[in-house]
Protein backbone atom coordinates (compact mmCIF):
# COMPACT_ATOMS: atom_id res chain seq x y z
CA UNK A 1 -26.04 11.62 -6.49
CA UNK A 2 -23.95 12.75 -3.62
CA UNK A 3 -20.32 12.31 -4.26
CA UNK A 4 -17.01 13.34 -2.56
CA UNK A 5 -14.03 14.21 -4.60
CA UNK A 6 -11.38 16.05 -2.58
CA UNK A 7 -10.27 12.56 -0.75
CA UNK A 8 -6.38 13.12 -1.13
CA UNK A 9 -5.30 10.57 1.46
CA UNK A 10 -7.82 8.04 -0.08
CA UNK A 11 -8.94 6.46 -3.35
CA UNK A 12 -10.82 4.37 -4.90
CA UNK A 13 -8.28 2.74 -7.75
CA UNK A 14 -10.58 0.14 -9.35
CA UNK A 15 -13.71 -2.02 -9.20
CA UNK A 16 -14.70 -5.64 -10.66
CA UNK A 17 -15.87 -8.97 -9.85
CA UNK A 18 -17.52 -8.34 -6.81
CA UNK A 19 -14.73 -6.28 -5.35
CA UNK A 20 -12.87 -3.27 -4.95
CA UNK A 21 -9.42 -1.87 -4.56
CA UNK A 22 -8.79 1.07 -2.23
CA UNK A 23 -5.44 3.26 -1.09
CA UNK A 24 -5.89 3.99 2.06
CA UNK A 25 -2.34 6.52 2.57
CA UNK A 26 0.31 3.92 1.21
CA UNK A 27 -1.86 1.25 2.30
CA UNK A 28 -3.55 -0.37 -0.99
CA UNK A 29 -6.46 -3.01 0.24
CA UNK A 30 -9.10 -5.14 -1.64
CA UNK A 31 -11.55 -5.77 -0.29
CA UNK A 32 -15.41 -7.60 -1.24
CA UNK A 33 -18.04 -4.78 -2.52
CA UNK A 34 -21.64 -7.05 -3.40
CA UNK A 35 -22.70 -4.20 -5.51
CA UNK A 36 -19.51 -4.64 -8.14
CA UNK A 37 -21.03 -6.95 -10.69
CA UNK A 38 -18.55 -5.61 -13.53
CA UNK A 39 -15.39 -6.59 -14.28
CA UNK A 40 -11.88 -5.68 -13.37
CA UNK A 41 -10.97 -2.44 -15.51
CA UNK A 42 -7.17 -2.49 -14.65
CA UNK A 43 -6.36 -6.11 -13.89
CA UNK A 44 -2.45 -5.02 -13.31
CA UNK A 45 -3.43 -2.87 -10.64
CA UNK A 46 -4.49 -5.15 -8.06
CA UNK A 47 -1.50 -6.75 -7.96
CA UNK A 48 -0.36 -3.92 -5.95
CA UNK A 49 -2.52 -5.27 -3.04
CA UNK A 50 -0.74 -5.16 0.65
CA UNK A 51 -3.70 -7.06 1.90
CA UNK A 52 -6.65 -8.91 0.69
CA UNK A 53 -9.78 -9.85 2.80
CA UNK A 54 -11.33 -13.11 2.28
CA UNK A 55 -14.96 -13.91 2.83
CA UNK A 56 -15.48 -17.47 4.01
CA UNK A 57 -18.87 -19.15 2.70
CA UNK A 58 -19.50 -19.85 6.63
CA UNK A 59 -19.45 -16.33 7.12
CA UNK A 60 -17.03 -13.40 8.36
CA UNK A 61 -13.16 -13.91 6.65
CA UNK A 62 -9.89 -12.89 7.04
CA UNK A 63 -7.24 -11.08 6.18
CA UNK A 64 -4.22 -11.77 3.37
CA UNK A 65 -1.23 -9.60 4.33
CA UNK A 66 1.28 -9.36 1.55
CA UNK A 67 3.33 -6.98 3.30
CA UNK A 68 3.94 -5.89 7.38
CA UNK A 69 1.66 -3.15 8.12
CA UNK A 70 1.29 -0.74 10.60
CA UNK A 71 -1.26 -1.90 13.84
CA UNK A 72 -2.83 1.76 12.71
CA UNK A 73 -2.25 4.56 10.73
CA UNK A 74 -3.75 8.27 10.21
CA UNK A 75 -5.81 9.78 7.25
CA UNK A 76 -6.46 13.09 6.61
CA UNK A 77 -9.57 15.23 5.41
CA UNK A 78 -10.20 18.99 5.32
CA UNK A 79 -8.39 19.41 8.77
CA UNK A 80 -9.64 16.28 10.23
CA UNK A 81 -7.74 13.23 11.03
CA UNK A 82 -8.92 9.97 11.87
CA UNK A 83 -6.99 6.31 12.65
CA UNK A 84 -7.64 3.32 10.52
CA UNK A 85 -6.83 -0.24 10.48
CA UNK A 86 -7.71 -3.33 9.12
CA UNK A 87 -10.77 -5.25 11.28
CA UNK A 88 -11.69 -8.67 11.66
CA UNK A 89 -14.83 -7.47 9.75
CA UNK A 90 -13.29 -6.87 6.58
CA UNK A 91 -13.97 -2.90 7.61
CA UNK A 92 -11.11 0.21 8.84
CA UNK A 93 -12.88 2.14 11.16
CA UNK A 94 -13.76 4.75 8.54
CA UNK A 95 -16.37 4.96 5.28
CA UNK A 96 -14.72 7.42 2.83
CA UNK A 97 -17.86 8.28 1.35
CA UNK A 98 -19.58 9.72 4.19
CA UNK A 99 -17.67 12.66 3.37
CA UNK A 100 -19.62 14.27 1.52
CA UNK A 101 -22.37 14.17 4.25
CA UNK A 102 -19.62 15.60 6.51
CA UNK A 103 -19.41 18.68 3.89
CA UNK A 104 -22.61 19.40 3.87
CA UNK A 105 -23.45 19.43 7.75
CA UNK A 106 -20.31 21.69 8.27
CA UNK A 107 -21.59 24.09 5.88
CA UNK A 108 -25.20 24.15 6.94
CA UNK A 109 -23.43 24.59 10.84
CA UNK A 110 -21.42 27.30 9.71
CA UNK A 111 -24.03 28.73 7.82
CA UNK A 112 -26.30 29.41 10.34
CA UNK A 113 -24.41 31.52 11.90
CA UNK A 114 -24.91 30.53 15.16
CA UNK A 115 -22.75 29.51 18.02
CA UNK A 116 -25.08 27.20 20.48
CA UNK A 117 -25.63 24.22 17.67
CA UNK A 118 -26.05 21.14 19.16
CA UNK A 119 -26.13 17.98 17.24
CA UNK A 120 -27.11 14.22 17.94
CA UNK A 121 -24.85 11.66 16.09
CA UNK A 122 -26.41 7.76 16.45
CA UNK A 123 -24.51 5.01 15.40
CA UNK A 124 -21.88 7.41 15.94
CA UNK A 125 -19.49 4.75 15.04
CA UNK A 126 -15.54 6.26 14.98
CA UNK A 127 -16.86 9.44 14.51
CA UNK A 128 -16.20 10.96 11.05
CA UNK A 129 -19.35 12.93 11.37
CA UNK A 130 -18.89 14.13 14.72
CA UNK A 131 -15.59 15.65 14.30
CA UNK A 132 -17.28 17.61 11.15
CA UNK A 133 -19.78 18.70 12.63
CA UNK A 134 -17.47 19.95 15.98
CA UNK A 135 -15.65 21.22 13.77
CA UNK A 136 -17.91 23.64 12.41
CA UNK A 137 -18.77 25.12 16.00
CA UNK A 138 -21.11 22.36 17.08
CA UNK A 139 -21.16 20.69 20.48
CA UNK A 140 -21.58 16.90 19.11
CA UNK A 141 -23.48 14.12 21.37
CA UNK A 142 -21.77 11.03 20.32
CA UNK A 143 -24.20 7.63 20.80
CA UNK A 144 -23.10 4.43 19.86
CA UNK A 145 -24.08 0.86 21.48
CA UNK A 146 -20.33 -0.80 21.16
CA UNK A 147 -17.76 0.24 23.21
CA UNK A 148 -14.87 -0.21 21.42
CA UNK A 149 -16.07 1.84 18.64
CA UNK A 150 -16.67 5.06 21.37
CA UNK A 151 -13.05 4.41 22.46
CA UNK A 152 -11.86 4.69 18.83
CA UNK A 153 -14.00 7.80 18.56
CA UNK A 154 -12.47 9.32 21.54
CA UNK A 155 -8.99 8.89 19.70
CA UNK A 156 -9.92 10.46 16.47
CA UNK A 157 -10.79 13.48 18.90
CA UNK A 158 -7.52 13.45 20.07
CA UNK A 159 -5.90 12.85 17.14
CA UNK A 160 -8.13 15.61 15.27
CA UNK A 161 -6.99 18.04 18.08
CA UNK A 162 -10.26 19.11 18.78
CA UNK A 163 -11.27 20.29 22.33
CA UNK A 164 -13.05 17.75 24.93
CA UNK A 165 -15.75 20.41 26.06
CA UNK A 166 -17.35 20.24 22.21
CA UNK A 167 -17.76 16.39 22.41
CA UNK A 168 -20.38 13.91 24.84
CA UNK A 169 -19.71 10.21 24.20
CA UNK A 170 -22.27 7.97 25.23
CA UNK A 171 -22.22 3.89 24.57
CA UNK A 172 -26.24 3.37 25.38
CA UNK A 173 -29.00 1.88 22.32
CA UNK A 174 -29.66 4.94 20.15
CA UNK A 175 -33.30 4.49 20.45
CA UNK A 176 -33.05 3.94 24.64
CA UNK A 177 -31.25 6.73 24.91
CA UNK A 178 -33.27 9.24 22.70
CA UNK A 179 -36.59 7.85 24.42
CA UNK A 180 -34.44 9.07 27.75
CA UNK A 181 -33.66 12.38 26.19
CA UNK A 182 -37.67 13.13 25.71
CA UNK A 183 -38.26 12.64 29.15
CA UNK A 184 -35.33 15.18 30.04
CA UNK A 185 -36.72 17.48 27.52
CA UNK A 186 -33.20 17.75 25.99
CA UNK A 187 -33.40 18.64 21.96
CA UNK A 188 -30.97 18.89 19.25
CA UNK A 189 -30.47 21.25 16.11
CA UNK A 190 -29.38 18.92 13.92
CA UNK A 191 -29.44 14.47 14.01
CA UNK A 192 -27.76 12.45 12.10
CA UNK A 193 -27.70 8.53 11.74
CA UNK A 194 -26.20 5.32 10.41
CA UNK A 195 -28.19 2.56 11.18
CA UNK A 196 -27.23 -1.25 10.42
CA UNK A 197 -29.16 -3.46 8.28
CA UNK A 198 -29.57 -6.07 10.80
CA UNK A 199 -28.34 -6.44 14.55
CA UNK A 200 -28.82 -7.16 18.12
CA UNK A 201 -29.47 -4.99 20.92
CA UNK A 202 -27.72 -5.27 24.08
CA UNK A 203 -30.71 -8.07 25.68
CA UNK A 204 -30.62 -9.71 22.23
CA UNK A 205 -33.71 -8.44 21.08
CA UNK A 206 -33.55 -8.47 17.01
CA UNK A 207 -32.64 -5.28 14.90
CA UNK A 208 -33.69 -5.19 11.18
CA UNK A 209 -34.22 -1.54 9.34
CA UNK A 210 -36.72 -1.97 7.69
CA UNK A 211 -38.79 -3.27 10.90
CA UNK A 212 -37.67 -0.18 13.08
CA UNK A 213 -36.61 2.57 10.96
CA UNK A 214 -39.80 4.53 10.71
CA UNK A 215 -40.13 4.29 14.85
CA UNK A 216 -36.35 5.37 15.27
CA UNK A 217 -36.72 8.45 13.09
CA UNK A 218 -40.21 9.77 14.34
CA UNK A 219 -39.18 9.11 17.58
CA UNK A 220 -36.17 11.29 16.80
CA UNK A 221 -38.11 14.09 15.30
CA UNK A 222 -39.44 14.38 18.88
CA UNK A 223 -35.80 16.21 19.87
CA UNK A 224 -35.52 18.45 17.36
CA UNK A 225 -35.31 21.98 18.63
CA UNK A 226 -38.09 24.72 17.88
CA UNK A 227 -35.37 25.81 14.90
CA UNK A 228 -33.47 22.50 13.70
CA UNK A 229 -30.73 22.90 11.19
CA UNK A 230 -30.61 19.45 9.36
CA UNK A 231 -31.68 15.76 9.83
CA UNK A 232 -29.71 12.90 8.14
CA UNK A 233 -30.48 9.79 7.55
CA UNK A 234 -27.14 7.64 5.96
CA UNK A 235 -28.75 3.41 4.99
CA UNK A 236 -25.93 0.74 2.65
CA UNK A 237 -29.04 -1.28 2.66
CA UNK A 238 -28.84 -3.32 -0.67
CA UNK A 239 -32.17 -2.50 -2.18
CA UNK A 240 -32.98 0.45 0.04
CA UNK A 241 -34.05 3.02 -2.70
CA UNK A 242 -33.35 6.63 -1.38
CA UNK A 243 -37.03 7.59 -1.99
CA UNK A 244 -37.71 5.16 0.89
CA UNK A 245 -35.58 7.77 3.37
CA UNK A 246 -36.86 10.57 1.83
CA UNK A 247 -40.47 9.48 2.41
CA UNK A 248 -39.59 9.39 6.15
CA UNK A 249 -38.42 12.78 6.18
CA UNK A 250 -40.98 14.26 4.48
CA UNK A 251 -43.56 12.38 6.95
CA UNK A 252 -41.75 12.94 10.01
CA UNK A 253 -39.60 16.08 10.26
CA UNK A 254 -41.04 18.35 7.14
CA UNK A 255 -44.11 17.94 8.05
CA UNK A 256 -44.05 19.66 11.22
CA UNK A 257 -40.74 21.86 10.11
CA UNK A 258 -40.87 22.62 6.32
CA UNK A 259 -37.40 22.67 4.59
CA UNK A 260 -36.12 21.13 1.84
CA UNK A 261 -35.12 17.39 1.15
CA UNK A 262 -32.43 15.73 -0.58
CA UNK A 263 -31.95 12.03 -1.09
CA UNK A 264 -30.04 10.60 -3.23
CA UNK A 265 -27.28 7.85 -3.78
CA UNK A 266 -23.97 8.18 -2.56
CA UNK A 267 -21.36 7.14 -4.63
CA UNK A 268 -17.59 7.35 -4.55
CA UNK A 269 -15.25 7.92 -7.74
CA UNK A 270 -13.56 5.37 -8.93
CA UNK A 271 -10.15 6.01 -10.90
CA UNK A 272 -10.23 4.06 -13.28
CA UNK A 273 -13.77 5.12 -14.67
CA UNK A 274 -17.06 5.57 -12.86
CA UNK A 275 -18.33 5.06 -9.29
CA UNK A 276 -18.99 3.03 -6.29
CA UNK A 277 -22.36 2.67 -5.26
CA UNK A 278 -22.11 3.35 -1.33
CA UNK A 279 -26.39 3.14 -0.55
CA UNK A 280 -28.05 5.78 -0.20
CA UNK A 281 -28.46 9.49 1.93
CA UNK A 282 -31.99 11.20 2.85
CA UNK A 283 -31.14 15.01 3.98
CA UNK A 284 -33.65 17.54 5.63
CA UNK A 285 -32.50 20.80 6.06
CA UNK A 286 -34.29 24.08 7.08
CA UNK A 287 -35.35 26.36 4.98
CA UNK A 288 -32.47 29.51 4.54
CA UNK A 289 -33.34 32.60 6.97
């Protein structure tokens, strides 16, 4: 499995009964996890709780604040920073586990030794990845349909101190937009994505991955340069098995490129004994040299 362990600003305390509790800085949430079907292993804990989100049976839920918090606050990782806050989703604007995606594209960056990397994040989201991978000497094209969620990205820039000039932020369809980028004959050295299970596009046409997951990623393969780095694909599709994204590697980037592939589970520690099941991580990368 892939698993991240040098979180210092976050932690997962505990797991059970269909949720899970997090420290997020001094912030301590619970929130709903499907996947915990075990009980509570330190009951006394969660009492510690400064806010709980509800789910309603109608769908959505809300928030429980036991304490004033903060509109925002800053975590911390390797160098990075990045602003959280509670949502009206039950979500912060960050998933702690992507982290150890974010180590491995940094390395394989840095690794290569080179200094023109250019990298395609879709479903950029906040932008975790993007900062990594900036960070590491890449100039990062960050895609993601909602606006608000480009905005935020643009702040963890900020935030993260990292210079403007490495960083394109586009709010466009990720498939729309890569379709565009074949006809400019722009390509990319290494592509990452986060897809959601289910959505709507921006003329309310239906998304659901396992409908359009093959097209996104082979038409993707289409912009990888003549000497691509890596290509990630990141699903928390309940019953997604991570053979399923490695079989659309191996069919549509190793079989024109070669290289190695990776996928496994990702999975965060839990403190109080085991790990959270976070879905699963397909990586392609080139072969060394």
């Amino acid at each position: 499995m892939f698993i991240c362990e040098r979180w210092e600003d976050y932690e997962v305390l505990d797991t059970g009964g269909g949720e899970k509790l997090e420290r997020w800085g001094d912030v301590i949430l619970r929130r709903p996890d499907p996947q915990v079907i075990w009980p509570q292993a330190k009951p006394e804990l969660w009492r510690s709780a400064d806010a709980w989100y509800h789910r309603s049976a109608k769908g959505g839920g809300e928030w429980e604040f036991f304490r004033r918090l903060p509109e925002k606050w800053a975590l911390r990782y390797d160098g990075l920073k990045f602003w959280v806050r509670p949502t009206g989703f039950k979500h912060t604007g960050l998933f702690p586990e992507q982290a150890a995606n974010w180590d491995w594209m940094r390395q394989t960056i840095a690794a290569s030794g080179r200094t023109d990397v250019r990298v395609l994040n879709l479903f950029g989201y906040t932008g975790g990845a993007t900062l990594a991978c900036a960070a590491a000497g890449a100039h990062v094209t960050h895609v993601d349909a909602a606006k608000g969620m480009v905005l935020w990205a643009k702040e963890n820039r900020a935030l993260s101190g990292l210079p403007e000039t490495c960083f394109r932020y586009i709010v466009e369809d990720a498939l729309r937009f890569v379709q565009r980028e074949i006809r400019r004959g722009s390509r990319y050295d290494g592509i990452l994505m986060d897809p959601p299970s289910y959505g709507r596009g921006p003329s309310g046409e239906v998304w659901k991955l396992e409908d359009e997951l093959y097209g996104l990623v082979s038409t993707c393969a289409e912009v990888l340069s003549d000497a691509p780095l890596f290509f990630l694909i990141n699903s928390y599709t309940t019953g997604f098995q991570a053979s399923v994204v490695g079989n659309l590697l191996e069919k549509c980037v190793a079989a024109k490129h070669g290289g190695t592939i990776r996928a496994e589970e990702l999975c965060l520690p839990v403190t109080s004994g085991g790990v959270l099941p976070c879905g699963c991580s397909g990586r392609w990368q080139a072969e060394e040299g």
